[in-house]
C-alpha atoms as a PDB file:
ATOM      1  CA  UNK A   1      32.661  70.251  22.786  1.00  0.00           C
ATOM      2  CA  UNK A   2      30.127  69.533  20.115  1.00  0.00           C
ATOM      3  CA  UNK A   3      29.889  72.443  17.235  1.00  0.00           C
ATOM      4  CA  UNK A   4      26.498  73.352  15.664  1.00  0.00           C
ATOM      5  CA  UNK A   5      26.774  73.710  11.961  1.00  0.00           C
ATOM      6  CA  UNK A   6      31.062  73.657  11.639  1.00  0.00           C
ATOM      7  CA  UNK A   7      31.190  74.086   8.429  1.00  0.00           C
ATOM      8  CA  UNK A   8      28.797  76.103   7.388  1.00  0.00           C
ATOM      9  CA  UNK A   9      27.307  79.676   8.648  1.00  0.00           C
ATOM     10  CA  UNK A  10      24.703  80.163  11.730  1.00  0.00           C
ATOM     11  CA  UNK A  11      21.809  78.057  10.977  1.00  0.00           C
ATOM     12  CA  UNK A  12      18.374  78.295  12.553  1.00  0.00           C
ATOM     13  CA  UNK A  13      20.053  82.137  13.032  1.00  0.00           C
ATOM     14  CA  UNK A  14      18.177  85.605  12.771  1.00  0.00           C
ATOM     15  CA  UNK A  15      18.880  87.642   9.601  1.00  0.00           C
ATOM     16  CA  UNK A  16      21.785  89.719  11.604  1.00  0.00           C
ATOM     17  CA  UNK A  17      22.901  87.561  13.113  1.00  0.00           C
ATOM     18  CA  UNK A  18      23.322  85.444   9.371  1.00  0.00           C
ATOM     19  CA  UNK A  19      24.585  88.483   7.923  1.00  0.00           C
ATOM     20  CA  UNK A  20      27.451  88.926  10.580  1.00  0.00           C
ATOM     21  CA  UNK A  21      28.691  85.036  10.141  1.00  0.00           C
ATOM     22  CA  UNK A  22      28.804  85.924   6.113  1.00  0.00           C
ATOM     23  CA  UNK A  23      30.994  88.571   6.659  1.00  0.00           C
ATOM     24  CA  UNK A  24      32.899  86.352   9.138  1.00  0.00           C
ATOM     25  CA  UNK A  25      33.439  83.145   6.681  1.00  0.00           C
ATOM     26  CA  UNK A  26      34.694  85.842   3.826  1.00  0.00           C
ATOM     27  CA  UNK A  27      37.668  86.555   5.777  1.00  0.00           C
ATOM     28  CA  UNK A  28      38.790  83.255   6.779  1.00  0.00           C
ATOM     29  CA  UNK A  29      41.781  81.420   6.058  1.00  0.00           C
ATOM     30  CA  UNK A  30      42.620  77.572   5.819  1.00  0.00           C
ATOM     31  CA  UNK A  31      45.847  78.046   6.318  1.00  0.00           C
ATOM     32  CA  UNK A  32      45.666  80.459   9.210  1.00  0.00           C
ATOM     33  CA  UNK A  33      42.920  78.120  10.512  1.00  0.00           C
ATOM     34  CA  UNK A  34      45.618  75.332  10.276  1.00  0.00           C
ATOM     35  CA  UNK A  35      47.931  76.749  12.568  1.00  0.00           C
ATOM     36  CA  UNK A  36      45.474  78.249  15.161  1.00  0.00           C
ATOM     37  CA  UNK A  37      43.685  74.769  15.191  1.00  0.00           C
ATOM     38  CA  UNK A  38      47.054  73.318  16.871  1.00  0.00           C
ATOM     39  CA  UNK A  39      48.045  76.166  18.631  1.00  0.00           C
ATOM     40  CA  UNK A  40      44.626  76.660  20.632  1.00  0.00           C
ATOM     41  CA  UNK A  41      44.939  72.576  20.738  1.00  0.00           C
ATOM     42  CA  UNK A  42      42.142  71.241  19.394  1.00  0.00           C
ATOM     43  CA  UNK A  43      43.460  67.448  18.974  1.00  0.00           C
ATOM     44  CA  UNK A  44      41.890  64.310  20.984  1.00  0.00           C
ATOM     45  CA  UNK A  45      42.383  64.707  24.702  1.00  0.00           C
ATOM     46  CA  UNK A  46      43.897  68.260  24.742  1.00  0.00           C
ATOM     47  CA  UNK A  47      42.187  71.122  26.048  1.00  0.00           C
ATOM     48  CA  UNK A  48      40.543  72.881  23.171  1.00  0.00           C
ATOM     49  CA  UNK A  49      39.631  69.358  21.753  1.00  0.00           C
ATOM     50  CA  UNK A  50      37.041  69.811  18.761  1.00  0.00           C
ATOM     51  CA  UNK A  51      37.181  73.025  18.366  1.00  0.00           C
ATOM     52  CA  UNK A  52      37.019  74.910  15.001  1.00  0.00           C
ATOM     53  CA  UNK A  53      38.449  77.624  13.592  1.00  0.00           C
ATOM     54  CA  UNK A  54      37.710  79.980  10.530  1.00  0.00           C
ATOM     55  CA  UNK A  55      41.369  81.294  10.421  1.00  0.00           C
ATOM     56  CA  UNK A  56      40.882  84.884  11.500  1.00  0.00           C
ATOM     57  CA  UNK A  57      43.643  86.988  12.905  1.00  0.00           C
ATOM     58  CA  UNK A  58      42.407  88.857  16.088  1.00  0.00           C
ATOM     59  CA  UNK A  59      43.301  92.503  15.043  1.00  0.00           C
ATOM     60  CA  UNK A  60      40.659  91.637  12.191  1.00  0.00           C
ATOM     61  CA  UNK A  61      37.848  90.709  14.345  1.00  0.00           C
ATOM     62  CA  UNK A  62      38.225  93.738  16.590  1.00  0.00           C
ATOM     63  CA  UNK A  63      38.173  95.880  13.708  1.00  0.00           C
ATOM     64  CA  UNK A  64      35.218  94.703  12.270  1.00  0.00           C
ATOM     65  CA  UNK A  65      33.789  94.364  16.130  1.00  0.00           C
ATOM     66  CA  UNK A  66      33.287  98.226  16.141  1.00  0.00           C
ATOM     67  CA  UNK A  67      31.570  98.383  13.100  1.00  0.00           C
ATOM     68  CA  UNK A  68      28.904  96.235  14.638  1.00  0.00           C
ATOM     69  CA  UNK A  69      29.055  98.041  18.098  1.00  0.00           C
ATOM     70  CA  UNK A  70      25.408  98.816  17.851  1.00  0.00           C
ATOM     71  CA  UNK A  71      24.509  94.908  17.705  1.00  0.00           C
ATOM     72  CA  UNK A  72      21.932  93.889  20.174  1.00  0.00           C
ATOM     73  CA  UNK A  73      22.100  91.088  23.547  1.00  0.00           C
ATOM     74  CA  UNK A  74      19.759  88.898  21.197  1.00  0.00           C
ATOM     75  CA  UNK A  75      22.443  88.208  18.272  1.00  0.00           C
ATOM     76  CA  UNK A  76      24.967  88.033  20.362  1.00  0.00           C
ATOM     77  CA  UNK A  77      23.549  85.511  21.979  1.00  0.00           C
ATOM     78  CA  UNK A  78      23.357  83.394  18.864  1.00  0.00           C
ATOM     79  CA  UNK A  79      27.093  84.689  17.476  1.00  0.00           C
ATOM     80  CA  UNK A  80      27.950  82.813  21.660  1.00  0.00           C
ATOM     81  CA  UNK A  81      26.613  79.926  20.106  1.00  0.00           C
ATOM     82  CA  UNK A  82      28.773  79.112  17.314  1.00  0.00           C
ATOM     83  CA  UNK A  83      30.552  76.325  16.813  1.00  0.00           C
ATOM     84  CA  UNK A  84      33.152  78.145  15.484  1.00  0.00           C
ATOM     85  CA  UNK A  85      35.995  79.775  17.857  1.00  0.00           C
ATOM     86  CA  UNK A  86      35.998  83.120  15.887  1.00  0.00           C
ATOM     87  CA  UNK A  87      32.391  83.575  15.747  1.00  0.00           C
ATOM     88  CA  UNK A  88      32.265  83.033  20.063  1.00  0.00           C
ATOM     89  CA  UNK A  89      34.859  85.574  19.777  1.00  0.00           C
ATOM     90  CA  UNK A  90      33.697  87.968  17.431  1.00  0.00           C
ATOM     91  CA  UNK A  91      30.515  87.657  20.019  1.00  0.00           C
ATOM     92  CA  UNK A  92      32.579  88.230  23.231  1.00  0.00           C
ATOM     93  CA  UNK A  93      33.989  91.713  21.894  1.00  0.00           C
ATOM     94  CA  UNK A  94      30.321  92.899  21.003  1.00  0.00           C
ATOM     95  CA  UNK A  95      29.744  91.968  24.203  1.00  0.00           C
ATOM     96  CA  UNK A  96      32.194  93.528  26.265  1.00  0.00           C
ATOM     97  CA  UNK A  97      31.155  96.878  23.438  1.00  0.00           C
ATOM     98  CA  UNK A  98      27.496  96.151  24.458  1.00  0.00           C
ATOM     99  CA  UNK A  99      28.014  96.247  28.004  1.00  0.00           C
ATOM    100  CA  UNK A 100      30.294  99.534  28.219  1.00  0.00           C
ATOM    101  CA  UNK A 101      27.194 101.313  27.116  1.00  0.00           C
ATOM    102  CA  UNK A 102      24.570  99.226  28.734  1.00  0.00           C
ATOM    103  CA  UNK A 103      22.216 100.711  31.286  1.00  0.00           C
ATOM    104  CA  UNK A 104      22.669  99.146  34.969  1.00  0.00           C
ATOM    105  CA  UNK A 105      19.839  96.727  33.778  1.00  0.00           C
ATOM    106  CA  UNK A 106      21.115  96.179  30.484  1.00  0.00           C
ATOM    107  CA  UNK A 107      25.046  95.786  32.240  1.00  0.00           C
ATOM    108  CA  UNK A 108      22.905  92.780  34.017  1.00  0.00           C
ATOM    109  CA  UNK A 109      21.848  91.144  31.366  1.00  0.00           C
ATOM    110  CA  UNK A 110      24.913  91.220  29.484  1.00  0.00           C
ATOM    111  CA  UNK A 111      26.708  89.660  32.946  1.00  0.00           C
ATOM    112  CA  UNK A 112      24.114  86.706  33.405  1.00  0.00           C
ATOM    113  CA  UNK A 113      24.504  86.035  29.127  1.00  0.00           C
ATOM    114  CA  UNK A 114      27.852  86.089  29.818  1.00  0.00           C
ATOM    115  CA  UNK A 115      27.589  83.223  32.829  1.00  0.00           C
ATOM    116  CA  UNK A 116      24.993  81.493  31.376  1.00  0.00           C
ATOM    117  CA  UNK A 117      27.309  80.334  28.390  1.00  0.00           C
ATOM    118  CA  UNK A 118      30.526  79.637  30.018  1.00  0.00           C
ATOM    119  CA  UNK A 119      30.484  76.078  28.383  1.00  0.00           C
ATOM    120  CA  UNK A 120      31.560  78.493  24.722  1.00  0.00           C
ATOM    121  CA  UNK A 121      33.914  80.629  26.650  1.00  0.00           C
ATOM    122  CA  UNK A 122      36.107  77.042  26.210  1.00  0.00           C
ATOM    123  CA  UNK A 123      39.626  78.287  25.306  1.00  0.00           C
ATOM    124  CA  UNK A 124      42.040  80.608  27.298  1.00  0.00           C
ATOM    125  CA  UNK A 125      41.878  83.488  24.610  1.00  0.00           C
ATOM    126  CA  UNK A 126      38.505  83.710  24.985  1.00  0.00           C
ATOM    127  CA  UNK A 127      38.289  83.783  28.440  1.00  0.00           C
ATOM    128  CA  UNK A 128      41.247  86.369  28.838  1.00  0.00           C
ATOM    129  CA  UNK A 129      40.008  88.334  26.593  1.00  0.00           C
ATOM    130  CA  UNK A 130      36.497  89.036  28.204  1.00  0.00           C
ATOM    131  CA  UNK A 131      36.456  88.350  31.968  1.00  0.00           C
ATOM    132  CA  UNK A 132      37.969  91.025  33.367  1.00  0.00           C
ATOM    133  CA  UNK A 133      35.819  93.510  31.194  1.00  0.00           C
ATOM    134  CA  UNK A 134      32.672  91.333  31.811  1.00  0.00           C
ATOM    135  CA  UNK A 135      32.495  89.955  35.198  1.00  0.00           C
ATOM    136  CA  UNK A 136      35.435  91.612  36.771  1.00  0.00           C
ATOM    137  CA  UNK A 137      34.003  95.064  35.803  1.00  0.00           C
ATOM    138  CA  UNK A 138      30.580  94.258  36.862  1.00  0.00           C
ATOM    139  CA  UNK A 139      31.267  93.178  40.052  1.00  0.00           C
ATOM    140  CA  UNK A 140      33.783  95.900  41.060  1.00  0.00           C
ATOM    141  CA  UNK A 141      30.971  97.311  43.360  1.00  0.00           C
ATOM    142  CA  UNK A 142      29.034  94.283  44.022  1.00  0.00           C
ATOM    143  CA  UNK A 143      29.866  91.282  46.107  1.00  0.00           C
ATOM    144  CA  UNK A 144      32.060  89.125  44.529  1.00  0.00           C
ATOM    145  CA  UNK A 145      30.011  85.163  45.732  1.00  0.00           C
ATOM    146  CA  UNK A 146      29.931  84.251  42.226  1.00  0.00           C
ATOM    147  CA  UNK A 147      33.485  84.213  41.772  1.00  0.00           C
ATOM    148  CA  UNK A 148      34.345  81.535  44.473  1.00  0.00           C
ATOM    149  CA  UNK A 149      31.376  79.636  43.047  1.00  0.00           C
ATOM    150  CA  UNK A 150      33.125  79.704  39.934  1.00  0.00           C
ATOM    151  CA  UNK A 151      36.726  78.722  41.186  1.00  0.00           C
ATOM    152  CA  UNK A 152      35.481  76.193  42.565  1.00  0.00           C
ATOM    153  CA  UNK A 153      33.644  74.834  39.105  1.00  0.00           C
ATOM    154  CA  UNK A 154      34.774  71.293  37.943  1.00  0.00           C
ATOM    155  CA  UNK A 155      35.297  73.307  34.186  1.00  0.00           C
ATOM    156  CA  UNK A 156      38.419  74.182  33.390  1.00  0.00           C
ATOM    157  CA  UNK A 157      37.441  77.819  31.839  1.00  0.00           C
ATOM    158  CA  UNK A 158      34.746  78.723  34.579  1.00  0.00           C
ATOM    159  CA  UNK A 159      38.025  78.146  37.165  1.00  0.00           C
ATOM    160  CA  UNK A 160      40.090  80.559  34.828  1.00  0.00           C
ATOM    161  CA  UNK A 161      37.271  83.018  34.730  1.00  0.00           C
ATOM    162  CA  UNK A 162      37.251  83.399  38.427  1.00  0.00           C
ATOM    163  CA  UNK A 163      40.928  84.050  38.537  1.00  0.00           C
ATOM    164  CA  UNK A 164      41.194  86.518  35.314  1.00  0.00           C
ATOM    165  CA  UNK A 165      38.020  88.501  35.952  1.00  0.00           C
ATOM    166  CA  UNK A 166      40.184  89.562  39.537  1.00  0.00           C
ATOM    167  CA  UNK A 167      42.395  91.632  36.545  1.00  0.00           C
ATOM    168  CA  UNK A 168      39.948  94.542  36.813  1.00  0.00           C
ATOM    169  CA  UNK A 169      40.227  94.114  40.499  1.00  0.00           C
ATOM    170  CA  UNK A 170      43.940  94.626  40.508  1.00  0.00           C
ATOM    171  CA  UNK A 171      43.419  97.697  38.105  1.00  0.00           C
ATOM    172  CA  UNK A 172      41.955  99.166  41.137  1.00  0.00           C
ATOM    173  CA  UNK A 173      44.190  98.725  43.409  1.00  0.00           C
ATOM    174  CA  UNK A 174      42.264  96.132  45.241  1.00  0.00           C
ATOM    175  CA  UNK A 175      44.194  92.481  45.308  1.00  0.00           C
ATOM    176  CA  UNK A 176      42.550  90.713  48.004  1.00  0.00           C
ATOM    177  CA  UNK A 177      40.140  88.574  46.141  1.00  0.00           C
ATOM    178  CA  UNK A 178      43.017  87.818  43.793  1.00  0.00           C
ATOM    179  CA  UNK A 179      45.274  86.161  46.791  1.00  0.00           C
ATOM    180  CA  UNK A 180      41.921  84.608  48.269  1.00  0.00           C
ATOM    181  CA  UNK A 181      41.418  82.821  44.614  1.00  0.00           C
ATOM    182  CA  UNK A 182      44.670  82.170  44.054  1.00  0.00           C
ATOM    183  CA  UNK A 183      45.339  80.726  47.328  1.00  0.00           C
ATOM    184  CA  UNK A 184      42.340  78.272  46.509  1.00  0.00           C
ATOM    185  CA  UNK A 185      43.421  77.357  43.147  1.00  0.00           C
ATOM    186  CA  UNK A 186      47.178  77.425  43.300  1.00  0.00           C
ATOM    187  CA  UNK A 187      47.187  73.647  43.406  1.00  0.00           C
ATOM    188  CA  UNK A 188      45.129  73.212  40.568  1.00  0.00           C
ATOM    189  CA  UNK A 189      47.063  70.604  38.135  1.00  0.00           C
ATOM    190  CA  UNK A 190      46.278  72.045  34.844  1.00  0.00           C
ATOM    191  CA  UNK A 191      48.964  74.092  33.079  1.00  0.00           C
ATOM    192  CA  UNK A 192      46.574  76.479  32.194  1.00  0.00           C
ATOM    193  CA  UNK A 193      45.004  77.150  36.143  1.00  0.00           C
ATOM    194  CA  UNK A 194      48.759  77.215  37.307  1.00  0.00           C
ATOM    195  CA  UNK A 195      49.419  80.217  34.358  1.00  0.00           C
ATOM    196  CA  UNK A 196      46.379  81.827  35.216  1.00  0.00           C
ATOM    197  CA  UNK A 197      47.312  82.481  38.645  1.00  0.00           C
ATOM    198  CA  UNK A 198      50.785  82.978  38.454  1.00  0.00           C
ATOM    199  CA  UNK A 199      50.224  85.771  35.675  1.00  0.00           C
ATOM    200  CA  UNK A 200      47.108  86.976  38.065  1.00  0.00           C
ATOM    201  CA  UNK A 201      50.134  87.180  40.943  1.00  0.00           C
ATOM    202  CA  UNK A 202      52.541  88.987  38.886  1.00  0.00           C
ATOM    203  CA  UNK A 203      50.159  91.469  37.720  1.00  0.00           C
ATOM    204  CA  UNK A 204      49.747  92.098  41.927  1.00  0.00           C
ATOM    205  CA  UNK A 205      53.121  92.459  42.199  1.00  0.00           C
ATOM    206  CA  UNK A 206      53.829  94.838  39.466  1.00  0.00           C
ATOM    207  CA  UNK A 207      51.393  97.288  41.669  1.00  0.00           C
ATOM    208  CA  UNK A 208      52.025  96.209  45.034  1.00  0.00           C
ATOM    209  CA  UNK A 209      55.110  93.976  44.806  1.00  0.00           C
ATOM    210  CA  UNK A 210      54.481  93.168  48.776  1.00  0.00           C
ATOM    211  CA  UNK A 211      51.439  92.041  48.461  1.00  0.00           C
ATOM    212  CA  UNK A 212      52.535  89.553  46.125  1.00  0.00           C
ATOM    213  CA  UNK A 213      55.452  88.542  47.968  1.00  0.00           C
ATOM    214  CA  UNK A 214      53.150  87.801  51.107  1.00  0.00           C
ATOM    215  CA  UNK A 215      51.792  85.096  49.310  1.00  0.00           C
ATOM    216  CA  UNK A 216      54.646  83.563  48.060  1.00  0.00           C
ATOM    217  CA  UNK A 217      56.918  83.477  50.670  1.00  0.00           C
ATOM    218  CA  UNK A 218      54.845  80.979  53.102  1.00  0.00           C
ATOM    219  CA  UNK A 219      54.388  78.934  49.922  1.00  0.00           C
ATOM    220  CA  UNK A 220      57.482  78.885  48.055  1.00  0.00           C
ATOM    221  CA  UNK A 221      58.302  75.449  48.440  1.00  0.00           C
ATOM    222  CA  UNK A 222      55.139  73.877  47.754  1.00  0.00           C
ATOM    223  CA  UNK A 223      53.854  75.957  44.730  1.00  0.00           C
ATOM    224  CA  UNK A 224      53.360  74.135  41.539  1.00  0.00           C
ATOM    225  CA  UNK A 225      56.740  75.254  39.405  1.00  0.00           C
ATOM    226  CA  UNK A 226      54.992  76.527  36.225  1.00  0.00           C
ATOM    227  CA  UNK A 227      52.569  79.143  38.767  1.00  0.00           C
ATOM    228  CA  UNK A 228      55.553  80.118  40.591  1.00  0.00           C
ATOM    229  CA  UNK A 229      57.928  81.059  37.585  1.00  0.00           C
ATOM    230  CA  UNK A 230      55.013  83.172  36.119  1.00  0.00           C
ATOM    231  CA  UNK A 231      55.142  84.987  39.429  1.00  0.00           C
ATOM    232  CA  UNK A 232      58.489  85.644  39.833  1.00  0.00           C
ATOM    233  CA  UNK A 233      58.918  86.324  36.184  1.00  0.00           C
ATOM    234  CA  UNK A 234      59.616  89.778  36.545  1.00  0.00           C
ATOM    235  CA  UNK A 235      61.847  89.819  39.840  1.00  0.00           C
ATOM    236  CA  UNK A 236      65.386  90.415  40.089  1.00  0.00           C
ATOM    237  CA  UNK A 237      67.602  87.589  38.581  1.00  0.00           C
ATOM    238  CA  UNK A 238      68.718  86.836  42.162  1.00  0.00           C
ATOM    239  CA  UNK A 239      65.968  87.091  44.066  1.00  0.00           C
ATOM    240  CA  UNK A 240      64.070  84.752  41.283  1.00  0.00           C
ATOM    241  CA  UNK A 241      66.836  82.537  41.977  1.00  0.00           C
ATOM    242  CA  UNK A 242      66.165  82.530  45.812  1.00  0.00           C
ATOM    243  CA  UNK A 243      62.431  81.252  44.679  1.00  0.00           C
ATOM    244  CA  UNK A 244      62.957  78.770  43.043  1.00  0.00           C
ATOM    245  CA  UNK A 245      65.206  77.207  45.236  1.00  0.00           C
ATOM    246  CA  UNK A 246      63.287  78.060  48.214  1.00  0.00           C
ATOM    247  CA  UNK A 247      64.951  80.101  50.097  1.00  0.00           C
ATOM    248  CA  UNK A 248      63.961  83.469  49.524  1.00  0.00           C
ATOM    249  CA  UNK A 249      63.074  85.303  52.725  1.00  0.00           C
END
């Protein structure tokens, strides 16, 4: 993806939003930036190609996240825009702070922000770390269109978001949009889709273990290998061993 300004601070930004990206780019780190920037895979031809990173640990970001829990739609909205991956971070945990005290009307706007920059959600982190608060929590009581819309996205990380927003689903109890997604994306060929929904399948299964296995018995032979062994991750040594080589009944 191209990144605004990537080595340098917000540009063109409001004064908060300036003053948050300071305090961002005094706590970063070249050499923790070294090692996320391969890990997160930002080379030529790899998923999180061009991507930048500042070199901020997590637990740091979510610390400083709640001393700017008070930080309006509006900067987030620029913080989204970064081109660096800590900054889109840093702006995903305001946001998923700005929506748990949002008014219905306010919880909207944060939602549509949220789906109107899925091209900066790019990386798996990012999207784990937000879709189930965001637009799994949002549409617990709503219908749930947009997620199929969304699975079936040529993107890479709109795909994802369909399948890890159903984590707030499966919170509840409810695991039927989960199997419905997972059914149309379980022969999706990138490593990252077949993760998604395997860890999506063992998270059913950890609540409702039949559920889960009521997918994955009609399919056990035909599921991509790296979806199925997140599934069955957490099964019984033999019965994992049935899986995998087909036979389980």
């Amino acid at each position: 993806m191209p990144n605004a300004a990537p080595h340098s601070m917000l540009t063109g930004s409001s004064t908060e939003a300036g003053h948050i990206s300071a305090r961002l780019h005094a706590l970063a780190s070249p050499e923790v930036a070294a090692i996320q920037q391969g890990f997160f895979k930002t080379g030529v031809g790899e998923y999180g190609e061009g991507d930048i990173f500042l070199g901020i640990k997590v637990p740091v970001l979510r610390a400083l996240a709640r001393e700017y829990r008070d930080t309006g739609i509006d900067v987030i909205g620029e913080l989204l825009a970064s081109g660096f991956h800590e900054e889109r971070l840093f702006a995903l945990l305001l946001l998923m702070q700005c929506y748990q005290r949002a008014s219905d009307v306010d919880k909207t706007s944060c939602y549509e922000l949220y789906l109107n920059h899925t091209h900066r959600i790019n990386n798996w982190d990012l999207v784990d770390v937000s879709a189930p608060h965001i637009v799994g929590r949002h549409l617990a009581d709503q219908p749930r269109d947009r997620l199929y819309a969304l699975a079936a996205s040529p993107s890479l990380w709109e795909r994802r978001i369909a399948i890890i927003a159903t984590f707030h689903f499966i919170r509840l109890d409810q695991f039927d949009d989960t199997l419905r997604l997972a059914a149309l994306l379980c022969d999706d060929r990138h490593d990252l889709m077949q993760k998604a929904v395997g860890w999506m399948l063992r998270e059913v299964g950890k609540r409702n273990l039949a559920a889960e296995e009521s997918f994955l018995l009609p399919r056990q032979r035909t599921l991509p290998r790296t979806l199925l062994r997140y599934a069955i991750e957490r099964f019984p040594e033999a019965r994992r061993q049935r899986y995998l080589r087909g036979d389980a009944t």
